[in-house]
C-alpha atoms as a PDB file:
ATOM      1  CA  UNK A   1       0.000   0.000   0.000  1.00  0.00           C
ATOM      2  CA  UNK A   2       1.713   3.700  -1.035  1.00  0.00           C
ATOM      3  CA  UNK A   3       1.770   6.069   1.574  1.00  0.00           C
ATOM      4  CA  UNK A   4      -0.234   9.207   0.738  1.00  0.00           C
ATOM      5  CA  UNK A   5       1.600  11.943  -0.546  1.00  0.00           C
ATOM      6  CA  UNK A   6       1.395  15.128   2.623  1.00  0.00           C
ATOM      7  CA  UNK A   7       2.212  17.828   0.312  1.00  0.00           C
ATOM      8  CA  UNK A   8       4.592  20.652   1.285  1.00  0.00           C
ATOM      9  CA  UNK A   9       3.951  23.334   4.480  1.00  0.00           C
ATOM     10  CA  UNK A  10       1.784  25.973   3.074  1.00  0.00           C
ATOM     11  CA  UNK A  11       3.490  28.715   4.816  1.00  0.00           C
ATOM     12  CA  UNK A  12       6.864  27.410   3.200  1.00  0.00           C
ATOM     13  CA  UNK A  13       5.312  27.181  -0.489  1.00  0.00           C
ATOM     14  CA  UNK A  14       4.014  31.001  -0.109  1.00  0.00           C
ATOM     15  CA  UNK A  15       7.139  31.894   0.799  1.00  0.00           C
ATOM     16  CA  UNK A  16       9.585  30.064  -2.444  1.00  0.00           C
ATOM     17  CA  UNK A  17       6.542  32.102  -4.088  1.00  0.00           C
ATOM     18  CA  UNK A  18       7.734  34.727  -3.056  1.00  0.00           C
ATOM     19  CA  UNK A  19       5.355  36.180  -1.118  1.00  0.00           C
ATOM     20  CA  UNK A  20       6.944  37.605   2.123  1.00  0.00           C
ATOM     21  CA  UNK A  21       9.075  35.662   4.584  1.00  0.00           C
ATOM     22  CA  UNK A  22       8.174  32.317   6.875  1.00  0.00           C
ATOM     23  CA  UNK A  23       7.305  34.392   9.484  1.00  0.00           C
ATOM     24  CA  UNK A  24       5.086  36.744   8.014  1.00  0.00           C
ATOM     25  CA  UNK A  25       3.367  33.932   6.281  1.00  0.00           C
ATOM     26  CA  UNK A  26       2.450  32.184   9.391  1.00  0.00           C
ATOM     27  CA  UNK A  27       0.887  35.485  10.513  1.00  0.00           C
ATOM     28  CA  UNK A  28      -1.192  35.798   7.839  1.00  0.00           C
ATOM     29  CA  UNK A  29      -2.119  31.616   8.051  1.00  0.00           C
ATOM     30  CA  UNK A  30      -3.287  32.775  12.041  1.00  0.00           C
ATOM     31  CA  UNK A  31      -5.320  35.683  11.069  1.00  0.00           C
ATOM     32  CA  UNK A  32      -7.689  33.718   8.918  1.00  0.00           C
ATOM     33  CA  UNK A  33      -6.368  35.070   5.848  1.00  0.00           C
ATOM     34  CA  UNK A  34      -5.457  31.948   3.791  1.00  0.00           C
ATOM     35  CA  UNK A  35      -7.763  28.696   2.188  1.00  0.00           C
ATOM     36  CA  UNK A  36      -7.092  25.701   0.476  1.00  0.00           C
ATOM     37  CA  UNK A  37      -9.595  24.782  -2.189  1.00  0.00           C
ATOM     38  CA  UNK A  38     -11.852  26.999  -0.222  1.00  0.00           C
ATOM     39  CA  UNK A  39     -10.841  25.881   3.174  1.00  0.00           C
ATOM     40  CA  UNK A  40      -9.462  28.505   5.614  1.00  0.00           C
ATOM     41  CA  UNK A  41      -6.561  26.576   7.081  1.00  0.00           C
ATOM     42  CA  UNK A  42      -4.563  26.502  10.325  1.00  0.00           C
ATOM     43  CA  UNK A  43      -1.287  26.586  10.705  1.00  0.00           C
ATOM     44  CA  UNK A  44       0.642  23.517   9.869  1.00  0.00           C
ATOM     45  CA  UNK A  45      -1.305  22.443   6.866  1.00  0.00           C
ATOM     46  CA  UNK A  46       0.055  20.965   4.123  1.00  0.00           C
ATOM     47  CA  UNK A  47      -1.081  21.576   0.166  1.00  0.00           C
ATOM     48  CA  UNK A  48      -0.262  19.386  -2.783  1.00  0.00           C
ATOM     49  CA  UNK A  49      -0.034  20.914  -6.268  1.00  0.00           C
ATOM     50  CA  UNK A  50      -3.039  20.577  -7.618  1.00  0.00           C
ATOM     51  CA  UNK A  51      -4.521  22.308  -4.716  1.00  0.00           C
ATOM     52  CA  UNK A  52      -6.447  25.912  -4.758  1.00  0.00           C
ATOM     53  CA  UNK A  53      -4.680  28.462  -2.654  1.00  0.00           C
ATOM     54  CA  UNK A  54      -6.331  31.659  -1.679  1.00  0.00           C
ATOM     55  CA  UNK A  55      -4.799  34.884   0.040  1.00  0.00           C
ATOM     56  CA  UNK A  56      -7.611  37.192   1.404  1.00  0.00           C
ATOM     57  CA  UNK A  57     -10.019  35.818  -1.162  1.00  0.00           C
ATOM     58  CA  UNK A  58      -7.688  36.353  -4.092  1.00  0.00           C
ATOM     59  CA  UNK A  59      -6.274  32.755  -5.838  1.00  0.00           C
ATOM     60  CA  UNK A  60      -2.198  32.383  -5.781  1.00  0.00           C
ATOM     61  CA  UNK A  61      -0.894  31.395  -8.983  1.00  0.00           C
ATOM     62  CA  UNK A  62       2.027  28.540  -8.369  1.00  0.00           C
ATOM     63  CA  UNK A  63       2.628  27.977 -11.862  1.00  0.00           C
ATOM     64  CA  UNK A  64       3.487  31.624 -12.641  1.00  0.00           C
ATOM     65  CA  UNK A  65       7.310  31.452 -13.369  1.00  0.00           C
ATOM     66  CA  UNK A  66       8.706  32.354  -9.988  1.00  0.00           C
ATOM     67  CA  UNK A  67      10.410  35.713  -9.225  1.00  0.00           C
ATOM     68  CA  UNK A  68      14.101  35.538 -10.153  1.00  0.00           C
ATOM     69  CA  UNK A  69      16.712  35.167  -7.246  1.00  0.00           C
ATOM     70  CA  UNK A  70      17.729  38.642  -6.294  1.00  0.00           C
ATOM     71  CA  UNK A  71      19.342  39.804  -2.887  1.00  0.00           C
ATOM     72  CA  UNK A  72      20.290  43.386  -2.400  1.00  0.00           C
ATOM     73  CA  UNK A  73      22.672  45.371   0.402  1.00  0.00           C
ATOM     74  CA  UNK A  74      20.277  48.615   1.203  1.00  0.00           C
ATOM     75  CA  UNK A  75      22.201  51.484   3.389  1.00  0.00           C
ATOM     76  CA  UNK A  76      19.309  52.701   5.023  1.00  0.00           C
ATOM     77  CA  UNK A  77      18.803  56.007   6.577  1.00  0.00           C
ATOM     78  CA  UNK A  78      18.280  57.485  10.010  1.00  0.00           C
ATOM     79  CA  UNK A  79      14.238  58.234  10.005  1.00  0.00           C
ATOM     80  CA  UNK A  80      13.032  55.215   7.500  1.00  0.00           C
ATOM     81  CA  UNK A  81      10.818  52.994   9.004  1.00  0.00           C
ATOM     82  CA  UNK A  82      10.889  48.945   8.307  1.00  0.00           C
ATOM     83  CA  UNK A  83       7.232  48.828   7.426  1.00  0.00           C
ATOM     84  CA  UNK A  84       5.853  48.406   3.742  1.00  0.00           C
ATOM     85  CA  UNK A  85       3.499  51.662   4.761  1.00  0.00           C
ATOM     86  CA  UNK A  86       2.610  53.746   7.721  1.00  0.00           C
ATOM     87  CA  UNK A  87      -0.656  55.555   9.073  1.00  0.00           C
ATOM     88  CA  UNK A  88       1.510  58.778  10.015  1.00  0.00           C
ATOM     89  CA  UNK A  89       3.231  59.174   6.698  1.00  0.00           C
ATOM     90  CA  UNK A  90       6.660  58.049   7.307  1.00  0.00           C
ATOM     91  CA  UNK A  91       8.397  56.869   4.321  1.00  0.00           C
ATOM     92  CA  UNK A  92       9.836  53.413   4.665  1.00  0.00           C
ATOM     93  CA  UNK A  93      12.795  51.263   3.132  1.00  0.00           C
ATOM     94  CA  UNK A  94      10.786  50.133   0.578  1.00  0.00           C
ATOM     95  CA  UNK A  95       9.541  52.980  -1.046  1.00  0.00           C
ATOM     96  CA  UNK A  96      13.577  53.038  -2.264  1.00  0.00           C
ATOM     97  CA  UNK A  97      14.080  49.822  -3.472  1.00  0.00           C
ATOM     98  CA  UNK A  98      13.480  48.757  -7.146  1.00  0.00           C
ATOM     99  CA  UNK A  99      10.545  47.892  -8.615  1.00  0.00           C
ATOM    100  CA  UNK A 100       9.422  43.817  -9.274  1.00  0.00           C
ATOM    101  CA  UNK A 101       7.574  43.117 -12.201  1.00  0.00           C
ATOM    102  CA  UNK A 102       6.807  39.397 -10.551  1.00  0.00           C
ATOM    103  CA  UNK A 103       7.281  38.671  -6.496  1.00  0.00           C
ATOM    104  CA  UNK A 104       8.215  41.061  -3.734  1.00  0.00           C
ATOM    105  CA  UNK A 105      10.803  42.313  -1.798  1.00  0.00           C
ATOM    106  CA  UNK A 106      11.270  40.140   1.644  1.00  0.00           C
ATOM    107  CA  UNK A 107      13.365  41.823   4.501  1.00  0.00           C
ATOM    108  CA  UNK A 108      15.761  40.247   6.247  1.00  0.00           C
ATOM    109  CA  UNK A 109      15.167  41.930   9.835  1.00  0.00           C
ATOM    110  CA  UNK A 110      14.267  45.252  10.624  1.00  0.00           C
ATOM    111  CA  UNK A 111      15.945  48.050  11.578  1.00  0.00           C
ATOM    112  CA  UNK A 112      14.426  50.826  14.444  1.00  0.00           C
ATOM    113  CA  UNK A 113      13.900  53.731  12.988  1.00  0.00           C
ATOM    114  CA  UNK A 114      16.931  55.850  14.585  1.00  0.00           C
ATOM    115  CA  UNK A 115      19.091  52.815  13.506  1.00  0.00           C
ATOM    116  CA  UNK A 116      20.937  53.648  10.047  1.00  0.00           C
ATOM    117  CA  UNK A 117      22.818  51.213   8.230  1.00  0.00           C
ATOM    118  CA  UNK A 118      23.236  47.780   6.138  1.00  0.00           C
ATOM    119  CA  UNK A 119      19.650  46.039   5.538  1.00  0.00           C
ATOM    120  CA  UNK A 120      19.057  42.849   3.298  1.00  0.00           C
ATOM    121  CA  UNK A 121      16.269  42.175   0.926  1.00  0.00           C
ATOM    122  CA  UNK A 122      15.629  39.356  -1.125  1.00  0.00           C
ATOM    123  CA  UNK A 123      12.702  37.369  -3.256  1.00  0.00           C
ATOM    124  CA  UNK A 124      13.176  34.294  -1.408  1.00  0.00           C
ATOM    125  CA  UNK A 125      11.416  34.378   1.839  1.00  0.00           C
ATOM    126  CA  UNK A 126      12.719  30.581   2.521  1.00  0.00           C
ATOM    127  CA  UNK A 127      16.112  32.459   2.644  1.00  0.00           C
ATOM    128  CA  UNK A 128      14.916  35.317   4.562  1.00  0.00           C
ATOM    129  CA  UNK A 129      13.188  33.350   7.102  1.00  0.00           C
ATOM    130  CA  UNK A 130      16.509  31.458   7.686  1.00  0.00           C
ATOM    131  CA  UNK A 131      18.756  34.440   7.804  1.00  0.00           C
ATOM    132  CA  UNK A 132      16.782  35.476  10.616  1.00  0.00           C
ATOM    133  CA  UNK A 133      16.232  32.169  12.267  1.00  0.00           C
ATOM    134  CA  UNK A 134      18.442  32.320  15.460  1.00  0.00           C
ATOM    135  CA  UNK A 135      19.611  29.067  15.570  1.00  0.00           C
ATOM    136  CA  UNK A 136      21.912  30.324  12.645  1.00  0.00           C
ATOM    137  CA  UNK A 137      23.644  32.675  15.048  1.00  0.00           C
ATOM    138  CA  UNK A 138      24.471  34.934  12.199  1.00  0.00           C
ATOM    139  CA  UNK A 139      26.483  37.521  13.589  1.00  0.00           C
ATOM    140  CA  UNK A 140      25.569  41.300  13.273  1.00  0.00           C
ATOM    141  CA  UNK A 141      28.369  44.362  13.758  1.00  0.00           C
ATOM    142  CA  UNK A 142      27.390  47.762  14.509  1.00  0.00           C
ATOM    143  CA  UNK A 143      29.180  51.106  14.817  1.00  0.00           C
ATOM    144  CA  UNK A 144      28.142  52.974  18.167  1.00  0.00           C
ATOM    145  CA  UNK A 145      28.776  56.150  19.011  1.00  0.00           C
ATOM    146  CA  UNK A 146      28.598  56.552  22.866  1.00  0.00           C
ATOM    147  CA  UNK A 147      27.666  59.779  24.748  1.00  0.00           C
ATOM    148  CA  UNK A 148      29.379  58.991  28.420  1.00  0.00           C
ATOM    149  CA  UNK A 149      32.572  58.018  30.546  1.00  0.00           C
ATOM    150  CA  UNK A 150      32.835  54.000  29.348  1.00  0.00           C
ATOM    151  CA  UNK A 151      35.370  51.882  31.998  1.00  0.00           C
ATOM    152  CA  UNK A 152      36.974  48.900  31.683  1.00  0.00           C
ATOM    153  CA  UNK A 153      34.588  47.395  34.052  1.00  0.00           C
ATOM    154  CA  UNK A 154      31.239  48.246  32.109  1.00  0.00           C
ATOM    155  CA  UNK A 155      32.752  46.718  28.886  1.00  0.00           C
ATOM    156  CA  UNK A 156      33.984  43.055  30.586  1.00  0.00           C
ATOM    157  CA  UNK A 157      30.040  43.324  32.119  1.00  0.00           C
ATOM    158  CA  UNK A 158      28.745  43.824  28.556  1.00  0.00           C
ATOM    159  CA  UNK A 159      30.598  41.008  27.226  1.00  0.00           C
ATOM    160  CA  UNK A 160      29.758  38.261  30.066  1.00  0.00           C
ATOM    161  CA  UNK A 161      26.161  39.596  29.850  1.00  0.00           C
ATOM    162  CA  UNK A 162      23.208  41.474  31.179  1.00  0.00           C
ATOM    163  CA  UNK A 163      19.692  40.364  32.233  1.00  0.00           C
ATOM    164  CA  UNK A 164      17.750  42.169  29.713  1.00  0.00           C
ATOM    165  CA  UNK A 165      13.637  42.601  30.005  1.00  0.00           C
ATOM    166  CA  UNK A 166      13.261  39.478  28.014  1.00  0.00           C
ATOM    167  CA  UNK A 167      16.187  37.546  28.498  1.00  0.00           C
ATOM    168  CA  UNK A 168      20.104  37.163  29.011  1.00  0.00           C
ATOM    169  CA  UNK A 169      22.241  39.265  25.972  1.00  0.00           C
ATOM    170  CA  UNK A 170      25.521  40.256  25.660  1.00  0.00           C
ATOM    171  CA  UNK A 171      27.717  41.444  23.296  1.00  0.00           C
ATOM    172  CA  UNK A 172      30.270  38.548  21.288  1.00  0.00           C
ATOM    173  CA  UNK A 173      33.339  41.441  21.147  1.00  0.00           C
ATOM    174  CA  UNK A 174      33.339  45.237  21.217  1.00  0.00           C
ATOM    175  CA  UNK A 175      36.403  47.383  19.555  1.00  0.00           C
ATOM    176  CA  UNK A 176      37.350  50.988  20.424  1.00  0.00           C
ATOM    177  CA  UNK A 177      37.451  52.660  17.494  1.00  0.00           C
ATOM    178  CA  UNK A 178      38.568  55.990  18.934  1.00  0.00           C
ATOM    179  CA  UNK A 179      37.276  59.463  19.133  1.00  0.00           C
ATOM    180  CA  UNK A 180      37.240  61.645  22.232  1.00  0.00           C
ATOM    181  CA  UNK A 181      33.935  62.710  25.110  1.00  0.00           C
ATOM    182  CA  UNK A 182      30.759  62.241  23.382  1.00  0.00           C
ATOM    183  CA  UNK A 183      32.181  61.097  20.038  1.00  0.00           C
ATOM    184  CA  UNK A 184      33.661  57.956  21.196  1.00  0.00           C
ATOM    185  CA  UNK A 185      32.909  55.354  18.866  1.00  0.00           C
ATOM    186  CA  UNK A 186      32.919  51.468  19.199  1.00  0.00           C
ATOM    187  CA  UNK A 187      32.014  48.581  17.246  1.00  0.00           C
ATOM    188  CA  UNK A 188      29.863  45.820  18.440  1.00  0.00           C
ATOM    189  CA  UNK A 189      28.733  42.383  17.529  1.00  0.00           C
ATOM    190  CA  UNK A 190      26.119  39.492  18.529  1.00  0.00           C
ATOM    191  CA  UNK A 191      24.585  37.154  17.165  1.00  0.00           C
ATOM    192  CA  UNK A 192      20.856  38.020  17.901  1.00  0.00           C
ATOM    193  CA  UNK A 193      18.359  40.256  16.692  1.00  0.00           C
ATOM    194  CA  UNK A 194      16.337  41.471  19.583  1.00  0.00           C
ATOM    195  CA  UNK A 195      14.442  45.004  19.644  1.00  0.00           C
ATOM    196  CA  UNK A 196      16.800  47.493  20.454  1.00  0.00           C
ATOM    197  CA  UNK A 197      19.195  45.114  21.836  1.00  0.00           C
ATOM    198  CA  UNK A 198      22.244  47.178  20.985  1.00  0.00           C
ATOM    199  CA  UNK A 199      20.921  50.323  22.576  1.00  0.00           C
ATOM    200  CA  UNK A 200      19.405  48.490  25.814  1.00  0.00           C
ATOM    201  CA  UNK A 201      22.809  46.964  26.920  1.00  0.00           C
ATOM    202  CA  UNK A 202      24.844  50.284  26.614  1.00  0.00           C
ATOM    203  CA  UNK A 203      22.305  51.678  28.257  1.00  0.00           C
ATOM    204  CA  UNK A 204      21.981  49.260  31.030  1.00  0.00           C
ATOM    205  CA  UNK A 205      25.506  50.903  31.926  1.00  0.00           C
ATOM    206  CA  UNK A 206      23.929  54.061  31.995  1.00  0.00           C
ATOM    207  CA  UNK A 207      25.582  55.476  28.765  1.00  0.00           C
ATOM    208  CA  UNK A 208      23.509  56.789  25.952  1.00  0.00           C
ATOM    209  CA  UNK A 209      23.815  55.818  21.933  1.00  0.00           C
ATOM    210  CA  UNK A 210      24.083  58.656  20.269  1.00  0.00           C
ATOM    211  CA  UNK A 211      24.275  57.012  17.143  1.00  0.00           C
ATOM    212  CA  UNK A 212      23.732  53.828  15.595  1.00  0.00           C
ATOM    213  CA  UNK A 213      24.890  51.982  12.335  1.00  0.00           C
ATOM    214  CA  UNK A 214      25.249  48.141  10.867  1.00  0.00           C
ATOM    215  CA  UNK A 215      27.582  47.692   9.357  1.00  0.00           C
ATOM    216  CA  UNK A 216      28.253  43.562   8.476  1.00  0.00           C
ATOM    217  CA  UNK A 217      25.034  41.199   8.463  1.00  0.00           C
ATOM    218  CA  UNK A 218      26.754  37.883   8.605  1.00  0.00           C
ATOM    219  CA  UNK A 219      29.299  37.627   5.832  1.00  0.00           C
ATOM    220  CA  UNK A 220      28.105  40.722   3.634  1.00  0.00           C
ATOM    221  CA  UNK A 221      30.350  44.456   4.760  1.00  0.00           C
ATOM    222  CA  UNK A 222      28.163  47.563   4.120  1.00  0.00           C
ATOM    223  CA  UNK A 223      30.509  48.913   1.303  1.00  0.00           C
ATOM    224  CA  UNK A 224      31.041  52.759   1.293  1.00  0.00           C
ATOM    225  CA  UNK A 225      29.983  52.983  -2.649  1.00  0.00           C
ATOM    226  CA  UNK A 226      26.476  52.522  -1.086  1.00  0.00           C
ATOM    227  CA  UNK A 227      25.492  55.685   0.185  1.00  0.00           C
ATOM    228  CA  UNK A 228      22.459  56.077   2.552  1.00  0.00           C
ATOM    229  CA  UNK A 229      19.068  55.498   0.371  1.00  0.00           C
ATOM    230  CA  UNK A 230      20.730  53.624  -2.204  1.00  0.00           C
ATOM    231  CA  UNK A 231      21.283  49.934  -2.900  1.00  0.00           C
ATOM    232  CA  UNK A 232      23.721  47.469  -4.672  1.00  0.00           C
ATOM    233  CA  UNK A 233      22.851  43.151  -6.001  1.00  0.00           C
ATOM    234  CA  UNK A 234      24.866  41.338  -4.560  1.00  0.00           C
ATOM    235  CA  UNK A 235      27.102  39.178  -6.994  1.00  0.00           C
ATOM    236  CA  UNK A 236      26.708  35.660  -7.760  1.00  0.00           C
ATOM    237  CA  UNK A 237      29.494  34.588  -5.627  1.00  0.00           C
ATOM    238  CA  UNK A 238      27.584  36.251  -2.267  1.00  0.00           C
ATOM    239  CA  UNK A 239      24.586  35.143  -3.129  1.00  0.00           C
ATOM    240  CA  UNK A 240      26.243  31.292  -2.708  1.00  0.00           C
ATOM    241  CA  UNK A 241      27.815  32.111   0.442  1.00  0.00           C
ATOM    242  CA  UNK A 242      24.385  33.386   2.081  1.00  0.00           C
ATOM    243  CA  UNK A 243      22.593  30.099   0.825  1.00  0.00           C
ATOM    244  CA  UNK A 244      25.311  27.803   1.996  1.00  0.00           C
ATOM    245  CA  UNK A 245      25.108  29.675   5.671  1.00  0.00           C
ATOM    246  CA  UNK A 246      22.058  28.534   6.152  1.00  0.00           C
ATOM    247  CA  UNK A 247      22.023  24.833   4.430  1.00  0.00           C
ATOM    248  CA  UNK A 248      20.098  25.294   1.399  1.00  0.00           C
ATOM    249  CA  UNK A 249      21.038  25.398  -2.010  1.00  0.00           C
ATOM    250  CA  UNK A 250      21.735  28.079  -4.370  1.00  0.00           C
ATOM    251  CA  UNK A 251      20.565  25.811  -7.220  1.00  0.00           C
ATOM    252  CA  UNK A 252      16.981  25.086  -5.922  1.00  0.00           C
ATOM    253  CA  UNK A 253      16.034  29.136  -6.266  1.00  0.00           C
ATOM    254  CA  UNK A 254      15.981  30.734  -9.801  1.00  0.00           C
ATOM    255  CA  UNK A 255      18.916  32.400 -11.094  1.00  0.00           C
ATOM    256  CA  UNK A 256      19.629  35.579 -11.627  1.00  0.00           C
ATOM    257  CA  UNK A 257      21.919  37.841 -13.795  1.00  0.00           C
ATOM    258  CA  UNK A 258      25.062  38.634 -12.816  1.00  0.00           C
ATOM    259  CA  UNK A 259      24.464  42.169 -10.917  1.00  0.00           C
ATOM    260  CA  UNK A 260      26.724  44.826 -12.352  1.00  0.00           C
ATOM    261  CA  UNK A 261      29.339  45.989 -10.002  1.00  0.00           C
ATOM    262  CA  UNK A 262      28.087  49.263  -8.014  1.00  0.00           C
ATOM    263  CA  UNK A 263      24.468  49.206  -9.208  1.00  0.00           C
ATOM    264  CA  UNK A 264      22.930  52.170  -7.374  1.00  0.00           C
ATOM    265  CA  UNK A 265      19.300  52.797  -6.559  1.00  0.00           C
ATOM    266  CA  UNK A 266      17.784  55.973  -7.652  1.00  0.00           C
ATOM    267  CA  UNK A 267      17.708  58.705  -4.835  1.00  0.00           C
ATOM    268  CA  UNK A 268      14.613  58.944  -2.781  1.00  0.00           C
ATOM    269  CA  UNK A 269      12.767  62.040  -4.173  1.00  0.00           C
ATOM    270  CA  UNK A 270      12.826  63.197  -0.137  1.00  0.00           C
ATOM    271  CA  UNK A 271      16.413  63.798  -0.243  1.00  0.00           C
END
């Protein structure tokens, strides 16, 4: 007797659809806003291909060619929000980011919206949802600028950890990078992506952040020919490295054209 085929997680085949990432999917499965053959579903349903799959009432098309693999560095400005739109009328990352003709930009993290700095997007929310999966312990640096005396004693506390509102955090290394009073700067890494976790362990010390920047997500360095509100593809060769980091395969997502060297976004109309 043949076992009967389960199908693949829904949330996983919205997602290689290009859709938005894992997490955002599930969401969307919880708030009633996906059916199967005109089924709303729960989370942790499976769908085969010949199935019908709905998103707020509107059918997905699976067999549409799927959006071409595409990950792009974003140097993202002080004042941008992480949102795709907001009620006040803030812009957001994505109103700078090019425009698909098939899928949609997924973000890899967020950014608050004092926070400046290196932000990944990609079509592939499989990838996206890994990237930000912390069992991956992909290590984040930031540049800090500190406003306040710092001792010796406050950084060996910051790197053997402090009990945070929702958990233990600490940072993996911190490097003076000079400067003098309140324009003493330091870089920072860890490996998780908590709200505001850079800013709520310097100031657990009692120092303030004056100013905040990524500047490495995992392998990929914030280059200085990206200037703040523009963005550069990443090459084929970075784009393997960032699949490989999380086990999958480059081969099992479309591929894309090499990216030419430097390829700048157009400047926000704001600045």
């Amino acid at each position: 007797m043949s076992a009967v085929p389960e199908g693949e997680k829904l949330q996983k085949v919205l997602a290689h659809a290009g859709l938005g990432s894992r997490r955002e999917l599930e969401r969307w499965i919880e708030e009633g806003r996906v059916s199967v053959d005109g089924k709303v579903v729960q989370l942790g349903a499976r769908v085969l291909p010949n199935q019908t799959i709905r998103v707020d009432g509107h059918i997905v098309h699976l067999e549409r060619k799927a959006p071409r693999r595409r990950i792009l560095v974003y140097n993202k400005p002080e004042g941008e929000i992480c949102t795709r739109s907001d009620p006040q009328g803030r812009p957001t990352v994505f109103e700078s980011l090019p425009r698909l003709h098939n899928g949609r930009w997924v973000s890899v993290g967020r950014l608050d919206v004092n926070t400046g700095g290196l932000m990944l997007f990609t079509t592939d929310g499989e990838l996206a949802n890994r990237l930000m999966h912390p069992r991956y312990e992909i290590e984040r640096e930031y540049a800090v600028r500190i406003h306040g005396e710092v001792s010796q004693q406050m950084l060996q506390v910051l790197r053997k950890g402090v009990e945070l509102d929702d958990g233990l955090a600490s940072f993996n290394s911190i490097s003076d990078r000079g400067g003098e009073g309140s324009n003493h700067w330091y870089h920072v890494t860890l490996n998780e992506g908590k709200n505001r976790e850079v800013r709520r362990l310097w100031e657990s010390q009692g120092l303030q952040v004056s100013r905040l920047t990524r500047v490495r997500f995992g392998p990929i360095n914030l280059s200085r020919q990206v200037r703040q509100g523009r963005w550069q593809d990443l090459d084929e060769a970075q784009i393997q490295v960032l699949y490989q980091l999380v086990g999958l395969r480059a081969e099992a997502a479309p591929r894309s054209k090499p990216a030419r060297a430097n390829k700048p976004g157009k400047r926000s109309s704001r600045r």
